[in-house]
Protein backbone atom coordinates (compact mmCIF):
# COMPACT_ATOMS: atom_id res chain seq x y z
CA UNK A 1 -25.61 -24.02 -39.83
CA UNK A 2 -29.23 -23.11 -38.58
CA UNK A 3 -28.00 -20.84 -35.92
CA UNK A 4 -25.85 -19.15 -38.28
CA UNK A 5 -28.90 -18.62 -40.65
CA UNK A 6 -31.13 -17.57 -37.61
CA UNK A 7 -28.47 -14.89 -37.03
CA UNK A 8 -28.16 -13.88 -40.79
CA UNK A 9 -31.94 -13.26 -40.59
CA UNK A 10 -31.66 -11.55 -37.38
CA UNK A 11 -29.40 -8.97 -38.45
CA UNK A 12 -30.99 -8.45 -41.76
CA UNK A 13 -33.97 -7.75 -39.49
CA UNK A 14 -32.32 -5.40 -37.69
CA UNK A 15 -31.08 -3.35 -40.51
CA UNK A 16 -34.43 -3.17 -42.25
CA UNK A 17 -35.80 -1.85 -38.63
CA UNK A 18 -33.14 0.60 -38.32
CA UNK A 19 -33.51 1.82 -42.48
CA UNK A 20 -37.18 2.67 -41.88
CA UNK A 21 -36.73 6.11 -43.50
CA UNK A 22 -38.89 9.32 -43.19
CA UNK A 23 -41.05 7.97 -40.86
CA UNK A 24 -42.59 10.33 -38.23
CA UNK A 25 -43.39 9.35 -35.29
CA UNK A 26 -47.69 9.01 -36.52
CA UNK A 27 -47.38 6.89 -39.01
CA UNK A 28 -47.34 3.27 -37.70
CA UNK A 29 -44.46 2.22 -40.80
CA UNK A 30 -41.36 2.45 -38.03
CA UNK A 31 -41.09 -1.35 -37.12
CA UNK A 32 -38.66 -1.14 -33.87
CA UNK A 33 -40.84 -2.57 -30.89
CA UNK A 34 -39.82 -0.15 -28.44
CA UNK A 35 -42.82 -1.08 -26.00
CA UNK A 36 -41.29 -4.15 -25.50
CA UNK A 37 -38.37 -2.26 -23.77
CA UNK A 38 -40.76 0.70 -22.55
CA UNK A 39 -40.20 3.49 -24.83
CA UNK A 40 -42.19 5.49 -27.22
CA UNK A 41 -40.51 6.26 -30.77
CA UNK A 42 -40.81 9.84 -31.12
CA UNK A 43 -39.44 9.85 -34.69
CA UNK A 44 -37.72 7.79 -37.51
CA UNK A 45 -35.70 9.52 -40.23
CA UNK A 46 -32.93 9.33 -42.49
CA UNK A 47 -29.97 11.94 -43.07
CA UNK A 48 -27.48 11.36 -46.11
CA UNK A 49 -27.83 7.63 -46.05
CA UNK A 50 -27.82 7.14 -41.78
CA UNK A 51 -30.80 6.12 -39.94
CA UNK A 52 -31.84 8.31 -36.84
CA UNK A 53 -34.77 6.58 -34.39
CA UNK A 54 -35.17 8.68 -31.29
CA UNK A 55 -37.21 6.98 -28.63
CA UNK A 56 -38.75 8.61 -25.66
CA UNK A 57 -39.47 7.65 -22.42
CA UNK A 58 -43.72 7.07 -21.64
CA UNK A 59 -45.39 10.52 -20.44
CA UNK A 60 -45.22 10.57 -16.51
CA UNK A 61 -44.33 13.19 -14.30
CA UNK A 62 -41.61 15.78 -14.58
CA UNK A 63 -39.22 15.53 -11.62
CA UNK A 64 -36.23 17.49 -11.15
CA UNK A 65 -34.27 19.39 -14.12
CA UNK A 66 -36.60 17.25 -16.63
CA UNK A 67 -33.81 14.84 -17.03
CA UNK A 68 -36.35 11.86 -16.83
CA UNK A 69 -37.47 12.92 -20.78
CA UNK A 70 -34.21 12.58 -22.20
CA UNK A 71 -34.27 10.68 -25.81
CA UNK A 72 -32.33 7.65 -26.41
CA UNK A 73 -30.90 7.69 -30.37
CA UNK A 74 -29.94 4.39 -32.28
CA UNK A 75 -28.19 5.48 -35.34
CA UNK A 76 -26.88 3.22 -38.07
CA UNK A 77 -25.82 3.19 -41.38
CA UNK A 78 -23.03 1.75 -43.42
CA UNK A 79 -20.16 3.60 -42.67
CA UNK A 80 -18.86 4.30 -39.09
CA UNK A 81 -17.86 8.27 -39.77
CA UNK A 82 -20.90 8.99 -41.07
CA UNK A 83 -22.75 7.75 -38.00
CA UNK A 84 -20.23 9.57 -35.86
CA UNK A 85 -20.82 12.73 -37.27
CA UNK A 86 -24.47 12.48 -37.03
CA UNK A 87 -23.94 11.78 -33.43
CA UNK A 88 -21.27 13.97 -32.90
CA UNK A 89 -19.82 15.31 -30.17
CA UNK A 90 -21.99 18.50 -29.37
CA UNK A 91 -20.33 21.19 -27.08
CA UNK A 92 -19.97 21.56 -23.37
CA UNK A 93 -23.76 22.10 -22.34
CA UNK A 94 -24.67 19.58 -24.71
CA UNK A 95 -24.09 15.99 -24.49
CA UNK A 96 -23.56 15.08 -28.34
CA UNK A 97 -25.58 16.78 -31.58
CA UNK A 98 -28.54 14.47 -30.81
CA UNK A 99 -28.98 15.02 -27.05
CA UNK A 100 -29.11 18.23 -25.78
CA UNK A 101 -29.29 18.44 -22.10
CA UNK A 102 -32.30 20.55 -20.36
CA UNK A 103 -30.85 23.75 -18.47
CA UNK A 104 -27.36 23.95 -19.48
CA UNK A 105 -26.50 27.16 -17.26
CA UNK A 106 -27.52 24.97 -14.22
CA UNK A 107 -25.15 22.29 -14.68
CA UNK A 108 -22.02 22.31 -11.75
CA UNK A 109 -20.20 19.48 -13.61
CA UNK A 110 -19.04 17.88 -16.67
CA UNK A 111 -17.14 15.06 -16.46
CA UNK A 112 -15.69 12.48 -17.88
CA UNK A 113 -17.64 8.85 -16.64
CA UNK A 114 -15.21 7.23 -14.12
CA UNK A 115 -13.97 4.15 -15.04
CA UNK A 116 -16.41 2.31 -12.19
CA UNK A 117 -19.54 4.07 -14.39
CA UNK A 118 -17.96 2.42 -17.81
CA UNK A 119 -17.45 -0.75 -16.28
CA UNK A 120 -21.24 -0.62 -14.90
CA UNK A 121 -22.52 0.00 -18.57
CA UNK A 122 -20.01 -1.79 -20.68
CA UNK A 123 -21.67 -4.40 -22.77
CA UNK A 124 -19.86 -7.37 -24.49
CA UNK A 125 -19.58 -6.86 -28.73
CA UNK A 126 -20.31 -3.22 -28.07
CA UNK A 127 -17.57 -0.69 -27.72
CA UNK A 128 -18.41 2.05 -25.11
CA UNK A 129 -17.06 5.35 -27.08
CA UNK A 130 -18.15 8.33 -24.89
CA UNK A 131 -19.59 8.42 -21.25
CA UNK A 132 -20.10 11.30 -19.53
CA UNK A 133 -21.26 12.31 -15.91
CA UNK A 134 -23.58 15.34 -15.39
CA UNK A 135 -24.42 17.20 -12.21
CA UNK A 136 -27.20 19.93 -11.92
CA UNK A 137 -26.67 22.00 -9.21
CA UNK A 138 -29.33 23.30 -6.44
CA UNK A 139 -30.36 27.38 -6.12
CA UNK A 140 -27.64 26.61 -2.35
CA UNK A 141 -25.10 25.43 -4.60
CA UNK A 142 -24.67 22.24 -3.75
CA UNK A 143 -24.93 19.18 -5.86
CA UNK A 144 -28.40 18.18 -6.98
CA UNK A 145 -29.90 15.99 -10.21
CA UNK A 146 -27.37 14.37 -12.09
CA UNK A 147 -27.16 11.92 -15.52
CA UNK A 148 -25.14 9.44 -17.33
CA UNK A 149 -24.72 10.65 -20.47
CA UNK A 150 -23.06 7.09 -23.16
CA UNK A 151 -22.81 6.08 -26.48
CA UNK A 152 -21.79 2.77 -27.30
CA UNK A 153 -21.23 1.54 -30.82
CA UNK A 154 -20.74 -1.86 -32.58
CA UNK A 155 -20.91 -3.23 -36.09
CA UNK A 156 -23.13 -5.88 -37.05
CA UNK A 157 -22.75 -7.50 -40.16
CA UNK A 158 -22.35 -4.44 -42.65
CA UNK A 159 -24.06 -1.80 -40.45
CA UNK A 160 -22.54 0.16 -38.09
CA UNK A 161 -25.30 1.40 -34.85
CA UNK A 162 -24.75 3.72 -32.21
CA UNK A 163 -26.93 4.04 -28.83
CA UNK A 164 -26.55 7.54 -27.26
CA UNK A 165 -28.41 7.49 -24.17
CA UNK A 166 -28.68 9.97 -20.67
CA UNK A 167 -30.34 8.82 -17.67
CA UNK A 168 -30.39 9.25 -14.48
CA UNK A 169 -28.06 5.54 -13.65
CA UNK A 170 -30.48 4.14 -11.20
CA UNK A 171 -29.85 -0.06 -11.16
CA UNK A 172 -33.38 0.22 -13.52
CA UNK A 173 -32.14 2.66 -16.29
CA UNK A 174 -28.71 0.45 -16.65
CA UNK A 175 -30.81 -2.11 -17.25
CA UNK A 176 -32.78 -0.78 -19.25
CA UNK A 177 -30.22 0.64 -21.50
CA UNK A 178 -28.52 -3.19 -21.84
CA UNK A 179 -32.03 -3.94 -22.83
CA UNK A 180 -31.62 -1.81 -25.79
CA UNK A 181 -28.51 -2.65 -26.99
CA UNK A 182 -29.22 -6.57 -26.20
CA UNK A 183 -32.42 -6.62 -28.72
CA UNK A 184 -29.92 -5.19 -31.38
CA UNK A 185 -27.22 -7.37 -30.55
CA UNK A 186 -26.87 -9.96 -33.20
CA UNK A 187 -25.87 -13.01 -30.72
CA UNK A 188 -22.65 -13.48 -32.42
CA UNK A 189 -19.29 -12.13 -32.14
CA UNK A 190 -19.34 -10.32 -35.46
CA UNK A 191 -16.05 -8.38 -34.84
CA UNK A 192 -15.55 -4.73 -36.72
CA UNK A 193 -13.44 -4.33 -39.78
């Protein structure tokens, strides 16, 4: 019974953290703790009802095709299509309507993730709905930079969040993506309805 309640409050933690509404990324009223994982939050808002936090990766150097600044998006609300469309599925030099990937006409492939890349990133109680793998390629023509584009999903309780992430799928970013969606994770198998 007190783990149950632990998780109860848990979850109605994480929904007030991901409601913070019209918060800009200034003001000090977004409460996610993004340092923790090693992210800045760049900005906190609120479209028709669905909470948008985009976090950023700290300031450091710019390395090839800028793909190391990507954002990473948690977006939640109470009903699943309304978080979908937010995210949505962007076009072909675009990962989804949130992410738009730097240098589109310099891109050599867009792929679907191969099913060794989804097993890498899957996460139990999440369901992986999109992963996509991006290659930049070189002024020769060969293959150069490339990215991981995923969005995972999952319901807790009565809010629905999505993680939309690129990066570049070093052993580090994987980890730190599960990072993400672990300190959202409820700990219990809440299963969607």
């Amino acid at each position: 019974m007190m783990k149950f309640k632990a998780n109860i409050l848990f979850v109605w933690c994480i929904y007030w953290m991901l409601c913070a509404s019209h918060v800009n990324a200034n003001d000090k009223g977004c409460p996610f703790e993004s340092a923790q994982l090693g992210y800045d939050i760049a900005a906190c808002t609120n479209e028709n009802g669905v909470d948008i936090l985009k976090l950023m990766p700290p300031a450091q150097d710019l390395y090839e095709a800028n793909l190391d600044r990507l954002p990473t998006f948690i977006v939640s609300g109470g009903d699943l299509s309304s978080v979908l469309k937010v995210v949505g599925n962007g076009e072909k030099k675009r990962y989804n309507d949130l992410i738009a990937l730097p240098n589109p006409s310099e891109i050599l492939h867009f792929d679907d993730g191969s099913d060794a890349v989804k097993r890498k990133i899957a996460m139990p109680n999440w369901t992986l709905l999109d992963v996509k793998d991006v290659v930049y390629g070189r002024p020769d023509g060969s293959e150069g930079a490339g990215v991981v584009c995923s969005t995972h999903e999952r319901k807790i309780e009565a809010v629905y969040v999505a993680v939309s992430q690129c990066n570049s799928f070093y052993e580090s970013d994987v980890i730190k993506l599960k990072a993400i969606l672990q300190s959202l994770d409820s700990g219990n198998d809440a299963t969607r309805s």
